[in-house]
C-alpha atoms as a PDB file:
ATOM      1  CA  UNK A   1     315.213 112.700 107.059  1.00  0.00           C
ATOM      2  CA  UNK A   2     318.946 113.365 106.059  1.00  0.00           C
ATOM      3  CA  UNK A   3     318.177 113.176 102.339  1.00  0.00           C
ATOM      4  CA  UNK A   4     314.903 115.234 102.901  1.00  0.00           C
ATOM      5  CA  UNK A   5     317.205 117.783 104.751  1.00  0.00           C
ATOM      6  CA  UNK A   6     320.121 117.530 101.774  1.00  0.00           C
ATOM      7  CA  UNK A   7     317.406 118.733  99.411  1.00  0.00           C
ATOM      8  CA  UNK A   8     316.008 121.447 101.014  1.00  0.00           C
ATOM      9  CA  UNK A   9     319.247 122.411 100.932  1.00  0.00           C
ATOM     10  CA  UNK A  10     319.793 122.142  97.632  1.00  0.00           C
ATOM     11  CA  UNK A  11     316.496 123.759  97.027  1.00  0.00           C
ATOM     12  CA  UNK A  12     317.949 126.590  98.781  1.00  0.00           C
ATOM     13  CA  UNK A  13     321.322 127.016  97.110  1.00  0.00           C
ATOM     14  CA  UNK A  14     319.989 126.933  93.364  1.00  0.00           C
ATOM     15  CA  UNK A  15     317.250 129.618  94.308  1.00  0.00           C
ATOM     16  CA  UNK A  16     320.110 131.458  96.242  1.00  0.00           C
ATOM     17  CA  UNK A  17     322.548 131.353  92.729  1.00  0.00           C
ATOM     18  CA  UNK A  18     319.518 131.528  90.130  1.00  0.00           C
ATOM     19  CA  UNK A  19     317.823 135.130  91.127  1.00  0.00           C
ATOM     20  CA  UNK A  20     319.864 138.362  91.769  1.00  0.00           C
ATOM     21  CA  UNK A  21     317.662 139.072  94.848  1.00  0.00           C
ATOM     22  CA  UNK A  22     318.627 142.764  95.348  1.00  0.00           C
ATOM     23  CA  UNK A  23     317.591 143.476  92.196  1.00  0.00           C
ATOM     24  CA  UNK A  24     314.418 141.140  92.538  1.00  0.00           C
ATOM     25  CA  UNK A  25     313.695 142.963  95.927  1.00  0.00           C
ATOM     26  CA  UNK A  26     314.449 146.758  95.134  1.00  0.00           C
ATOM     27  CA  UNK A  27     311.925 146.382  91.789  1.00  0.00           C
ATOM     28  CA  UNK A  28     308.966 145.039  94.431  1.00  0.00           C
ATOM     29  CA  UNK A  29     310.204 148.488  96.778  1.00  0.00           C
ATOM     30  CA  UNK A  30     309.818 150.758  93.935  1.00  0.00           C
ATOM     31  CA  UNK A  31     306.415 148.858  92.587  1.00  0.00           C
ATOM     32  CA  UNK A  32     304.917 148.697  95.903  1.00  0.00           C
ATOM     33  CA  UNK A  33     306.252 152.876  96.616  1.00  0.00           C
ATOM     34  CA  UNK A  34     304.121 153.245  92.746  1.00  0.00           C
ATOM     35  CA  UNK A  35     301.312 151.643  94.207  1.00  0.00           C
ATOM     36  CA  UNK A  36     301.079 153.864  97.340  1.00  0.00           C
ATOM     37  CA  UNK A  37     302.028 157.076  95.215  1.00  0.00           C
ATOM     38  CA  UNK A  38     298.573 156.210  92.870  1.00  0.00           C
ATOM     39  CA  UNK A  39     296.587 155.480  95.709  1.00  0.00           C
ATOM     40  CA  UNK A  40     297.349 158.450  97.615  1.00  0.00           C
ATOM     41  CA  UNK A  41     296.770 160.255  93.850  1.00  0.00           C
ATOM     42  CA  UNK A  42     293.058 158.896  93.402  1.00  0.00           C
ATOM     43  CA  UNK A  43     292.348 159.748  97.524  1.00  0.00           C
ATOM     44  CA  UNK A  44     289.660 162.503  97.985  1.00  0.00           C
ATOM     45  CA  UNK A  45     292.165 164.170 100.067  1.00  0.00           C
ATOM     46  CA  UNK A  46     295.112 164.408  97.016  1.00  0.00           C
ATOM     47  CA  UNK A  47     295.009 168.315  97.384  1.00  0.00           C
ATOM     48  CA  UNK A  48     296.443 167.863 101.843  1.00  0.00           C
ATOM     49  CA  UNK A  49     299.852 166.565 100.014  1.00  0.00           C
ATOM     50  CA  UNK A  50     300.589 169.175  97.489  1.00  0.00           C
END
């Protein structure tokens, strides 16, 4: 279990050094706030928000 636990570890600190998570998280925010903008765009009720 120790060397199971040592690797998860490890696991952990390369994925922690390899991304640049704020970056990786703030371009899912703005895709996902695209996403909502088009859907509410293509909605049958478009004309209530302008």
């Amino acid at each position: 279990w120790g060397n199971l636990k040592q690797w998860v570890f490890g696991m952990i600190g390369t994925l922690r050094r390899r991304f640049r998570w704020r970056f990786l998280f703030t371009g899912f925010f703005l895709l996902s706030m695209a996403a909502v903008c088009w859907n509410l765009e293509t909605s049958q009720s478009y004309w209530i928000f302008h």
